[in-house]
Protein backbone atom coordinates (compact mmCIF):
# COMPACT_ATOMS: atom_id res chain seq x y z
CA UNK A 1 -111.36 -23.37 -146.65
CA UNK A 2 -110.05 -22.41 -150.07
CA UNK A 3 -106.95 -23.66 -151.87
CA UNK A 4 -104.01 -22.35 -153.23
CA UNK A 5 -104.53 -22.98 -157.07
CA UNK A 6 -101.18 -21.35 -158.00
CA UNK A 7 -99.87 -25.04 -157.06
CA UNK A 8 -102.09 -27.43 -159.16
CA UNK A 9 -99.41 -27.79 -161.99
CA UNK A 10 -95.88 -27.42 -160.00
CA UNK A 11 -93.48 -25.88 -162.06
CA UNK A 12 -90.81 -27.58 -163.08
CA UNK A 13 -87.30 -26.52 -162.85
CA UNK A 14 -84.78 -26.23 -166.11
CA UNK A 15 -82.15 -28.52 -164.91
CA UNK A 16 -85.07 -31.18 -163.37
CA UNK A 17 -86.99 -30.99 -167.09
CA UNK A 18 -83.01 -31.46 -168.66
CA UNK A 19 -82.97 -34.51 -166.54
CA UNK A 20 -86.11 -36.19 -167.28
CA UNK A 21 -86.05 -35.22 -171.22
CA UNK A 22 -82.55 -37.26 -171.19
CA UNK A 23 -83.65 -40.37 -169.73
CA UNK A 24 -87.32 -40.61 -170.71
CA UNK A 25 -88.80 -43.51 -170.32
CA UNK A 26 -92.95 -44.50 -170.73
CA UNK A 27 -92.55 -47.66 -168.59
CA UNK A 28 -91.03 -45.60 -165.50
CA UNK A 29 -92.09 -42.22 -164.87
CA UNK A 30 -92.22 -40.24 -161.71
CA UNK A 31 -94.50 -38.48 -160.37
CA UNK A 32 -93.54 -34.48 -161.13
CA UNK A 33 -93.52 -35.54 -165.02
CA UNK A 34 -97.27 -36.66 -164.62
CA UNK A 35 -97.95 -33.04 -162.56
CA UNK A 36 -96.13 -31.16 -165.42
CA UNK A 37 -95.10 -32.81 -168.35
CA UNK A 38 -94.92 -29.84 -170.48
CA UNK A 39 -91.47 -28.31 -169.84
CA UNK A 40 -90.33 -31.85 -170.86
CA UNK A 41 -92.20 -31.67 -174.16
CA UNK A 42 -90.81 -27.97 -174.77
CA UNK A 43 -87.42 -29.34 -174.68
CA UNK A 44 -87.21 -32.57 -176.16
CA UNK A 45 -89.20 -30.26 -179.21
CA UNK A 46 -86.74 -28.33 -179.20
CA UNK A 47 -83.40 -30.74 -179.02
CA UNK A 48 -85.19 -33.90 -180.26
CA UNK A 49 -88.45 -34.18 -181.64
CA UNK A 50 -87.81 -37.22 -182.92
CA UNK A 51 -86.45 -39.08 -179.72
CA UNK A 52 -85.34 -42.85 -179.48
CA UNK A 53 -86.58 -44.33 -176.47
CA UNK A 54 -85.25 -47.06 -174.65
CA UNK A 55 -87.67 -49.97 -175.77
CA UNK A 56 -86.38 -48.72 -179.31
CA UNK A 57 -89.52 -46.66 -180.41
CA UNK A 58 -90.09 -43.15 -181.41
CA UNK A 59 -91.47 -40.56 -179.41
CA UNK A 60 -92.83 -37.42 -181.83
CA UNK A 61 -92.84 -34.08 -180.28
CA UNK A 62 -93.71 -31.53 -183.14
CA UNK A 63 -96.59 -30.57 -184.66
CA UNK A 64 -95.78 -31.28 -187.75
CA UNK A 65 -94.01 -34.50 -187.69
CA UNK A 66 -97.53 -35.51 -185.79
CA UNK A 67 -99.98 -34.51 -188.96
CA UNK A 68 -97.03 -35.97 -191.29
CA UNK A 69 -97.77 -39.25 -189.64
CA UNK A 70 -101.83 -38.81 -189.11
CA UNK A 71 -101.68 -38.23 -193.03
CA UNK A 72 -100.00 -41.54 -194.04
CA UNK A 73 -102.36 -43.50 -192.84
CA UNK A 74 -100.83 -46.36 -195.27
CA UNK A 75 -97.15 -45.45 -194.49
CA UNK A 76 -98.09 -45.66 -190.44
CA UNK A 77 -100.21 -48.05 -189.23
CA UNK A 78 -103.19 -48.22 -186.21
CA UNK A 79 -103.06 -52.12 -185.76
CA UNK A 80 -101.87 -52.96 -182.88
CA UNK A 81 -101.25 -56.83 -183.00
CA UNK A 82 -97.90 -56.98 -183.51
CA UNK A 83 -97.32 -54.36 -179.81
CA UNK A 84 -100.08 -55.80 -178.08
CA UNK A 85 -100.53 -59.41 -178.02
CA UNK A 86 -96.73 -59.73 -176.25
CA UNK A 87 -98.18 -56.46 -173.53
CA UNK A 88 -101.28 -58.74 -172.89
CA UNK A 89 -100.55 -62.31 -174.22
CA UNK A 90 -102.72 -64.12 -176.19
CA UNK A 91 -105.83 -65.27 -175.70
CA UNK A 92 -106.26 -62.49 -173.15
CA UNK A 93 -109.15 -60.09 -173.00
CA UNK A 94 -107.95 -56.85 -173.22
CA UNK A 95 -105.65 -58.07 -176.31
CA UNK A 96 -108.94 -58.89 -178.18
CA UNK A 97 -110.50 -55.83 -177.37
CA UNK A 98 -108.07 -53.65 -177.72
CA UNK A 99 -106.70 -55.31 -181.18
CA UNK A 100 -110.55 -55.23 -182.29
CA UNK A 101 -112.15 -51.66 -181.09
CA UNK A 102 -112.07 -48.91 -183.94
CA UNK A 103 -109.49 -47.09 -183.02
CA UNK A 104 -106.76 -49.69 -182.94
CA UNK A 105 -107.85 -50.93 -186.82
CA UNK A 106 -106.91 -50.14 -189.93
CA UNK A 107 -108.86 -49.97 -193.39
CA UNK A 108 -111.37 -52.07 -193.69
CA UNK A 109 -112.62 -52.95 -190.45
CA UNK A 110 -111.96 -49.33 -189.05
CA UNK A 111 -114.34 -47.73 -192.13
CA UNK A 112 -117.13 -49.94 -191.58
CA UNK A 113 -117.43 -49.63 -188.03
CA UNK A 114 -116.74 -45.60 -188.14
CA UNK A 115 -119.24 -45.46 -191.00
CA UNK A 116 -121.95 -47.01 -188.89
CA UNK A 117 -120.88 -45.33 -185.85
CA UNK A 118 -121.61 -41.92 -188.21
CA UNK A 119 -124.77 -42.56 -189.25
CA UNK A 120 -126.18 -42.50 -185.74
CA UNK A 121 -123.91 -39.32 -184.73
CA UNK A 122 -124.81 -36.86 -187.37
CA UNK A 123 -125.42 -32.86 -187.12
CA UNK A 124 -129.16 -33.33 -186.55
CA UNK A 125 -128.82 -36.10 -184.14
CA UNK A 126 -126.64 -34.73 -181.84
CA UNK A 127 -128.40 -31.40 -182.38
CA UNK A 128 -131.33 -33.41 -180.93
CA UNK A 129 -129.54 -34.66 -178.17
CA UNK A 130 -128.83 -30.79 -176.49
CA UNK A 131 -132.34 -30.27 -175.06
CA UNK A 132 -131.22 -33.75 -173.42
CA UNK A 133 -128.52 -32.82 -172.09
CA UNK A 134 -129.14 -29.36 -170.67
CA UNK A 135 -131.75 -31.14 -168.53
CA UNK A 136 -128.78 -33.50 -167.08
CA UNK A 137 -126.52 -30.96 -166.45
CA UNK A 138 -129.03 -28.51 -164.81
CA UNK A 139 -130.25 -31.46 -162.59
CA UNK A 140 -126.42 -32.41 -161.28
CA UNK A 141 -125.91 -28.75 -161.21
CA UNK A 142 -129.17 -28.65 -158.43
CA UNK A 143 -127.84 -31.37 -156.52
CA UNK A 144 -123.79 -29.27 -156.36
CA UNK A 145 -126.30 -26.15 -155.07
CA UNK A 146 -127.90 -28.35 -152.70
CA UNK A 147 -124.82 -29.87 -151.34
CA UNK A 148 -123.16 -26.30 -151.35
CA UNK A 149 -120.17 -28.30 -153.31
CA UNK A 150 -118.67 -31.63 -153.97
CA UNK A 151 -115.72 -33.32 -156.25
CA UNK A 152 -116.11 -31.47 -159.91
CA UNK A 153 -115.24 -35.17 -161.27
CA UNK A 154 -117.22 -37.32 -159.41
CA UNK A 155 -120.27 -35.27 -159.38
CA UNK A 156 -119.91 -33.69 -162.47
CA UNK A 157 -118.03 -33.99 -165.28
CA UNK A 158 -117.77 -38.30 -164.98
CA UNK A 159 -121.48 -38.31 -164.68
CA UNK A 160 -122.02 -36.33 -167.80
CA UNK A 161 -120.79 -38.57 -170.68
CA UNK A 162 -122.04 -41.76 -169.21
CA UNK A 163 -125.39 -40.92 -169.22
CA UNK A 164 -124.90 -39.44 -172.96
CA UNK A 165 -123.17 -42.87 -174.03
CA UNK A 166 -125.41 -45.11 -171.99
CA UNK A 167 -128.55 -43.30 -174.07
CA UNK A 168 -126.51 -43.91 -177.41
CA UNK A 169 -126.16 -47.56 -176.58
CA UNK A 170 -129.80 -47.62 -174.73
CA UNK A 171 -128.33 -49.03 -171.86
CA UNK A 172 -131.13 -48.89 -168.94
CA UNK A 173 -130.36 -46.45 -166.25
CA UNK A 174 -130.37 -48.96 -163.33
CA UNK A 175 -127.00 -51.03 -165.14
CA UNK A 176 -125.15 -48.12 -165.78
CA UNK A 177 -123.38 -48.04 -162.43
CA UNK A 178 -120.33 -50.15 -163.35
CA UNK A 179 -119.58 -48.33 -166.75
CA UNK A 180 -117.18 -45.90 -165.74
CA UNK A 181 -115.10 -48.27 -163.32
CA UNK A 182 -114.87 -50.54 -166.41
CA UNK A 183 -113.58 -47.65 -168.90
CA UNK A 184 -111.15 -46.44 -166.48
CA UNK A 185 -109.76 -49.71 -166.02
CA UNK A 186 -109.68 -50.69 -169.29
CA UNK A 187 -108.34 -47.40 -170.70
CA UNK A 188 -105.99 -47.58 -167.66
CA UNK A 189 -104.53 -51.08 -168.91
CA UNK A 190 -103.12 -48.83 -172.17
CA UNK A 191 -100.47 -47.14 -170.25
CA UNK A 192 -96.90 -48.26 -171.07
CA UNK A 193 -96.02 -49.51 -167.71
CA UNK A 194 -99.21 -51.73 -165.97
CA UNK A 195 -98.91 -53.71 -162.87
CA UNK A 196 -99.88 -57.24 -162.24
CA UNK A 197 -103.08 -55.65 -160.35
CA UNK A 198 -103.80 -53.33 -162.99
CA UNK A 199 -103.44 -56.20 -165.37
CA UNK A 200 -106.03 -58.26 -163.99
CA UNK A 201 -108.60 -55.67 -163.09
CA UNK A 202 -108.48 -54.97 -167.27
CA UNK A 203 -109.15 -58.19 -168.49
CA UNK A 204 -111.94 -58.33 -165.74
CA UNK A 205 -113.60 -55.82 -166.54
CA UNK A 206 -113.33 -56.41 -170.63
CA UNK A 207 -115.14 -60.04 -169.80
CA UNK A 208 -118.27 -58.51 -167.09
CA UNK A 209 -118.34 -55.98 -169.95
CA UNK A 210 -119.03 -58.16 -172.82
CA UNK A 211 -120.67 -59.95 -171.01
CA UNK A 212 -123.73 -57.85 -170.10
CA UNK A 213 -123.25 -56.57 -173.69
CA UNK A 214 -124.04 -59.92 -175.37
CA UNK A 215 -127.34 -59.73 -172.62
CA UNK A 216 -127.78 -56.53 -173.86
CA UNK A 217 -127.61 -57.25 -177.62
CA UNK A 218 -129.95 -60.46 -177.49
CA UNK A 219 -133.25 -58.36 -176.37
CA UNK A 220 -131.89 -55.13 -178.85
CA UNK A 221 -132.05 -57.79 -181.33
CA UNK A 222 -135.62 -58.88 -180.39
CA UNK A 223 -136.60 -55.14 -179.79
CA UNK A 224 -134.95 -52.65 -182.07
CA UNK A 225 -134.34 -49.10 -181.26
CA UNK A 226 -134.61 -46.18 -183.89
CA UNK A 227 -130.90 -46.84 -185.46
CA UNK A 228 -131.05 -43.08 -186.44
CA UNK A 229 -130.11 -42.44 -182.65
CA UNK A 230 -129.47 -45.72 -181.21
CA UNK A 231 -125.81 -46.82 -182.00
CA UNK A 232 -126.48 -50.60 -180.72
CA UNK A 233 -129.30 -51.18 -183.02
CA UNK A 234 -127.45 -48.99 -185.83
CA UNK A 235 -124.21 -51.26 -185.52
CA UNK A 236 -126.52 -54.83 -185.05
CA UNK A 237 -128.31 -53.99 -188.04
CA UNK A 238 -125.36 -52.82 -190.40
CA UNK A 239 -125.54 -51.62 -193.82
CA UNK A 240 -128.63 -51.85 -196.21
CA UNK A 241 -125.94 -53.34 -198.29
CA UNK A 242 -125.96 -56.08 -195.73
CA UNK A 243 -122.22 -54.80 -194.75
CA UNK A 244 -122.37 -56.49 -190.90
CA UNK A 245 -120.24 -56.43 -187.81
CA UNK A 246 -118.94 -60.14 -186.60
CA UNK A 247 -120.48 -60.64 -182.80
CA UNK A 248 -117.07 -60.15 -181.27
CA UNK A 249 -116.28 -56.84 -183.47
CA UNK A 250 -119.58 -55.65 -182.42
CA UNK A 251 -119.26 -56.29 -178.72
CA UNK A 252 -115.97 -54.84 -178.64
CA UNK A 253 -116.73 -51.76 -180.58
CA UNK A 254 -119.62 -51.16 -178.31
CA UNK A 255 -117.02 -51.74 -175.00
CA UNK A 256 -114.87 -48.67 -177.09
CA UNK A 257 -117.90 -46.40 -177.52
CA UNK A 258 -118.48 -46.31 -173.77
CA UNK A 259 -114.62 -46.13 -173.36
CA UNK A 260 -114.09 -43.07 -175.90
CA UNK A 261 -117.04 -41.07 -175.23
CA UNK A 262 -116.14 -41.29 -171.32
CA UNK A 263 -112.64 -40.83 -170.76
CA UNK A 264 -111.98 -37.99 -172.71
CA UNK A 265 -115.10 -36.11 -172.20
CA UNK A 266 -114.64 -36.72 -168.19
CA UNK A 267 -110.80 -35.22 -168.60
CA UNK A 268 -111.98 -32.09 -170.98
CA UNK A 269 -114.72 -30.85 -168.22
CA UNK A 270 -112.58 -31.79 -165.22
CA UNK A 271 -109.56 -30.36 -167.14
CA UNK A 272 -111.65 -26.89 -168.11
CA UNK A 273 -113.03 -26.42 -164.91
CA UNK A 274 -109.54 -26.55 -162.94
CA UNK A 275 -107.69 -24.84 -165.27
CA UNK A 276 -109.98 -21.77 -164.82
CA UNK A 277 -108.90 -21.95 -160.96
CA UNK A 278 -105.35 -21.50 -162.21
CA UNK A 279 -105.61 -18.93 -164.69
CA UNK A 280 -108.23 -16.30 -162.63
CA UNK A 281 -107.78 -13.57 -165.37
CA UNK A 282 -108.98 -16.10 -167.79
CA UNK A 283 -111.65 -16.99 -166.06
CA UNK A 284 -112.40 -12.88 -164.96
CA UNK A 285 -112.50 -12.48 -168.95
CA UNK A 286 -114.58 -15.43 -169.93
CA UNK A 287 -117.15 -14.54 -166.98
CA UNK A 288 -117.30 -11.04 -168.51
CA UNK A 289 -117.85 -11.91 -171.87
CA UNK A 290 -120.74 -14.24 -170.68
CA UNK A 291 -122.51 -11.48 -169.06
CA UNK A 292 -122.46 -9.27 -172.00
CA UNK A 293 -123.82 -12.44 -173.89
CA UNK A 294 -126.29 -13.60 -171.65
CA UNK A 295 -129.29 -12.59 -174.17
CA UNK A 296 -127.83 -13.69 -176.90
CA UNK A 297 -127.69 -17.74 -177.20
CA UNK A 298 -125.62 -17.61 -180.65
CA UNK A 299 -122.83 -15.47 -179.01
CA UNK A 300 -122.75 -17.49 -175.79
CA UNK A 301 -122.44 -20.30 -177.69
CA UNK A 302 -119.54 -19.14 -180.09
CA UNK A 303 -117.93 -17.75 -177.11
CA UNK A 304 -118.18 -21.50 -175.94
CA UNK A 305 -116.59 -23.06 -178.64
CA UNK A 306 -113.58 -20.96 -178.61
CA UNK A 307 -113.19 -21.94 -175.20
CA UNK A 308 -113.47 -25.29 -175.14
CA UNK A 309 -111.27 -25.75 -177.86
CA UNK A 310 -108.93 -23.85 -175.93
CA UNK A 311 -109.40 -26.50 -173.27
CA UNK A 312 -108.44 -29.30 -175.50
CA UNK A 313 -105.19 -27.68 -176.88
CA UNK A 314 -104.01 -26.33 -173.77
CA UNK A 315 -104.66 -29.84 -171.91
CA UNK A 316 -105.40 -32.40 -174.40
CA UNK A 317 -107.98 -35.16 -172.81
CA UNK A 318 -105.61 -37.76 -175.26
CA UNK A 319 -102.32 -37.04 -174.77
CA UNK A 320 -100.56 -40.00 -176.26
CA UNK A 321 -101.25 -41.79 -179.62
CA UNK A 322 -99.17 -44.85 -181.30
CA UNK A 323 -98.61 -45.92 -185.05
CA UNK A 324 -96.06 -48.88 -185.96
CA UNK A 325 -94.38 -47.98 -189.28
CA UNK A 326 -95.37 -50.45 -192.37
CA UNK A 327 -91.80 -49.55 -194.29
CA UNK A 328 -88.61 -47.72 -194.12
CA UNK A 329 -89.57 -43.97 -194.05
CA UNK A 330 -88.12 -40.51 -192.59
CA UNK A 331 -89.74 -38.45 -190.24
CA UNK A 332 -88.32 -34.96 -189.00
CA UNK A 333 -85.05 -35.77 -190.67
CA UNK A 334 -84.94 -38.86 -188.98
CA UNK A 335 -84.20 -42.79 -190.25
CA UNK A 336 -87.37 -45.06 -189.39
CA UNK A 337 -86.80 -48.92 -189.84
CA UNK A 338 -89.84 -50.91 -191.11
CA UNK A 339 -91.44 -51.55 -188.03
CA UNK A 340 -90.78 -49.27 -185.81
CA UNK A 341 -92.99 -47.73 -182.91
CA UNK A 342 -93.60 -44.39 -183.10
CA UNK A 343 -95.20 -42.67 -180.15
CA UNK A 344 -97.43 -38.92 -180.76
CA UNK A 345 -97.19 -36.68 -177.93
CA UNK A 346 -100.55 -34.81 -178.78
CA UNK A 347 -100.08 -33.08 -175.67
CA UNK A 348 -96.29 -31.77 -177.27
CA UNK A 349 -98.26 -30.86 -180.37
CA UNK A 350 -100.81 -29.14 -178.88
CA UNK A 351 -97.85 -26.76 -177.53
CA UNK A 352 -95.45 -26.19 -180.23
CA UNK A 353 -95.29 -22.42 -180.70
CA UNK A 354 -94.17 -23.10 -184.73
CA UNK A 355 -98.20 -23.67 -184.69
CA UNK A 356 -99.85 -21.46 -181.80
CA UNK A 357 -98.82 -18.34 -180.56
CA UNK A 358 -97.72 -18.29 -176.22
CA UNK A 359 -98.98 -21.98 -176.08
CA UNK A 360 -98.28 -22.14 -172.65
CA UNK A 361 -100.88 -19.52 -171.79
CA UNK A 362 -104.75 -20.53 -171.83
CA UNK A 363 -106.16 -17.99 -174.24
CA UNK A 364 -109.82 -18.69 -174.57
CA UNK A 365 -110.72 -16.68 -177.32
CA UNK A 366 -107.73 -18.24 -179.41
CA UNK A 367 -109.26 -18.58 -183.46
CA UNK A 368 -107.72 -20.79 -185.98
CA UNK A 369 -106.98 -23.44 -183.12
CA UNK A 370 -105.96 -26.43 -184.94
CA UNK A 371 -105.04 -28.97 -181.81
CA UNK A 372 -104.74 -31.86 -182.41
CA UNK A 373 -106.96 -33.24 -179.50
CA UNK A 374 -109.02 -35.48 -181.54
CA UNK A 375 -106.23 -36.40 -183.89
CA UNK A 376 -106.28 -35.61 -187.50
CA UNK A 377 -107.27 -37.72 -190.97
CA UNK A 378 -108.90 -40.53 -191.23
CA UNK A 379 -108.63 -41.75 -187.45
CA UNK A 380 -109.96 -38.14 -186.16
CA UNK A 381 -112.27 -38.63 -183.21
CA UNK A 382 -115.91 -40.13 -184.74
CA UNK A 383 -117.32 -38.51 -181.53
CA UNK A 384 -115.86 -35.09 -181.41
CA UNK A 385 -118.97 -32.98 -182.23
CA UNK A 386 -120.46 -34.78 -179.27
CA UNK A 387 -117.44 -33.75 -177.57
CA UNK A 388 -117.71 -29.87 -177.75
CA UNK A 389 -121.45 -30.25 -177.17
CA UNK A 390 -120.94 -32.02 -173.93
CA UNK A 391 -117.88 -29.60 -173.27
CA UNK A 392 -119.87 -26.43 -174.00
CA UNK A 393 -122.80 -27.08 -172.27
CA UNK A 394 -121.43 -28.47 -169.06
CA UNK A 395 -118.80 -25.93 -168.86
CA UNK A 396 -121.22 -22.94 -169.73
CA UNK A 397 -123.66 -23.75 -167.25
CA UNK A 398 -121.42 -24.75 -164.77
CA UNK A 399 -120.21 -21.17 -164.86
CA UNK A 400 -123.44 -19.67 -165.29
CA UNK A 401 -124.85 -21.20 -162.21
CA UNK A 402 -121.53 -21.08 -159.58
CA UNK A 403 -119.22 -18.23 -161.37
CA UNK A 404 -117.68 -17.86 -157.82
CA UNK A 405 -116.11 -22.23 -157.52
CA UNK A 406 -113.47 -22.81 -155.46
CA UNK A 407 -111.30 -25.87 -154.64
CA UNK A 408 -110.93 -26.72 -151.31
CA UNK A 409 -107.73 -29.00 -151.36
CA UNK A 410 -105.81 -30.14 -153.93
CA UNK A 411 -106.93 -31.75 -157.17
CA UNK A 412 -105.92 -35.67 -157.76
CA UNK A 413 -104.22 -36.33 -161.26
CA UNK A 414 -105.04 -39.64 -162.44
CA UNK A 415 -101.43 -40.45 -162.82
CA UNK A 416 -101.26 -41.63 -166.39
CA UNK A 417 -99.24 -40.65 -169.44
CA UNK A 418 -101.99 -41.00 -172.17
CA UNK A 419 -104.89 -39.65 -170.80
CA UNK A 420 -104.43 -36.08 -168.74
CA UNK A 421 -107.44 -35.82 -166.04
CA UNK A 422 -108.49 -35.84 -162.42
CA UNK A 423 -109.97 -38.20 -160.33
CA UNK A 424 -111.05 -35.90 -157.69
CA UNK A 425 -111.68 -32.18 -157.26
CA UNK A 426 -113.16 -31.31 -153.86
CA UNK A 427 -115.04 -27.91 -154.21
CA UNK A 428 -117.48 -25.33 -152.71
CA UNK A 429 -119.80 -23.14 -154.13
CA UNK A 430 -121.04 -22.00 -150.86
């Protein structure tokens, strides 16, 4: 049984979109704006980028009111104190790690962590990790032919990054079966709107992850790894300056690692491999272009990162980002008081036709593709080369070894605003 993948992404009628871009709201959103929330970005872009919402933040719609914000990096702030200890409350797990992690930091914390984080993700490392990893995904790939299918998430692309990120953080394979249920639920605690039950499962899984991290740190402590590769012992051992991370700033950096490098990774091979199913002459082109490549590894491998570039823009992994204003300012023509919440719809961005030409359309061989997937300036994703290696080489092979996929029912969205993905793809490749 095949399915219909004309339906995956319903479309979404004029007057409905009208509706939902007039009384948008993060904390209550139903669920044809999480199947298609694009026609809702093309409008507000185009009758107010800079919308007021009804908590009295900002939600950014254009691409360049995004990078005008990513720029000022001192004008717009990533700390997120001041929204998140009312969300959480304090003294409550998820507020410390998500007011500690990297991403959530400003200047200075968030350049010493990133430059540690760097020094164990350079060119030649993660050059040295492809061998690696075309060895993981050719053994999942036997066990898809074996099966004559499966769920592209489950059995694929979700497997993928963990192992990558559990080798970065040396985690031993036997305790790396909880990892993604604790990313998902701590990513999943970000959303605007969380139930009590959502909540709880968060702060849970921030404490049974820390605490098998501070297990985990004790014997890296005793028993270094090569900091070079190993981002646990890199980050334990800090600068030769003597530059170190607090315990609770390491443990909570290390909980983001796994959190970053999963999530997004998961969503940009899950998103890929779906979006092919929708857009056949796409994939009919792409195939083509990989047969006439398929002796030479250079042009496979450019044709690759075209692609999965393409992927990113067309359905950003990330598809929300936030920044609290530090003064008075004006954005897009607009009045911002001194602390106000400003909201970046990437996945808007990513789709504004002042910066790419028919956005809507999945154009794999788009050049000068400036998305905005893994943000922009001094926040930009420390993980993003990792990224399109993991994103190439799954998707390539993938393709390479079952150009004929199919789904065989219909895809399940993970029903979340910031971060666009699947939980489950059922599919043959018999």
């Amino acid at each position: 049984m095949s399915f219909a993948a004309s339906t995956i992404t319903p479309a979404l009628s004029p007057a409905r979109a009208q509706a939902l871009a007039a009384s948008l709201d993060l904390r209550d959103l139903p669920a044809d704006f999480y199947a298609n929330p694009y026609p809702v970005y093309a409008l507000l872009r185009q009758t107010e980028p800079v919308k007021r919402m009804p908590d009295g933040s900002y939600f950014l719609t254009r691409y360049a009111d995004l990078v005008a914000v990513y720029r000022d990096a001192q004008g717009f702030s990533s700390d997120k104190k001041v929204e998140f200890t009312p969300k959480y409350g304090a003294g409550a797990p998820l507020l410390e790690h998500h007011t500690t992690s990297l991403v959530f930091n400003d200047p200075p914390l968030h350049t010493r962590v990133r430059k540690l984080i760097m020094g164990a993700l350079t060119r030649r490392a993660i050059a040295d990790m492809e061998p690696g990893l075309i060895e993981l995904v050719d053994r999942l790939l036997d066990g898809i032919e074996a099966r004559g299918g499966g769920d592209l998430i489950e059995d694929f692309a979700s497997a993928i990054p963990v192992e990558i990120i559990g080798n970065l953080l040396g985690v031993p394979h036997a305790d790396r079966g909880p990892l993604r249920d604790w990313s998902l639920a701590i990513l999943g605690a970000l959303e605007p709107r969380l139930t009590p039950e959502q909540e709880a499962l968060g702060n849970r899984s921030v404490s049974e992850f820390v605490a098998y991290l501070r297990e985990l740190v004790k014997h890296r402590r005793a028993h270094p790894g090569d900091p070079e590769h190993d981002v646990l012992t890199r980050l334990i051992q800090g600068e030769s300056s003597g530059d170190q991370l607090s315990e609770v700033e390491l443990l909570q950096n290390c909980v983001f690692i796994l959190n970053a490098g999963h999530e997004t990774t998961t969503n940009l091979i899950g998103n890929a491999l779906v979006a092919l199913q929708e857009w056949p002459q796409a994939k009919a082109d792409l195939l083509s272009k990989m047969q006439h490549k398929v002796t030479d590894p250079q042009g496979l491998e450019a044709l690759f990162t075209l692609a999965v570039d393409e992927f990113l823009r067309f359905e950003s992994s990330n598809q929300l980002g936030n920044r609290r204003a530090v003064r008075a300012c004006e954005i897009g023509g607009v009045a911002l008081e001194e602390g106000a919440l400003v909201t970046l719809c990437i996945g808007a961005a990513n789709r504004d036709p002042a910066q790419f030409a028919n956005p809507d359309q999945l154009d794999l061989a788009r050049e000068t593709n400036r998305h905005l997937a893994f943000g922009f300036g001094i926040h930009q994703c420390a993980g993003l080369s990792l990224a399109r290696l993991e994103g190439r080489v799954a998707i390539g092979r993938f393709l390479q070894r079952f150009p004929d996929y199919r789904l065989t029912a219909a895809p399940q969205r993970g029903g979340r605003a910031r971060f666009r993905g699947f939980l489950h793809a059922p599919f043959s490749v018999a």
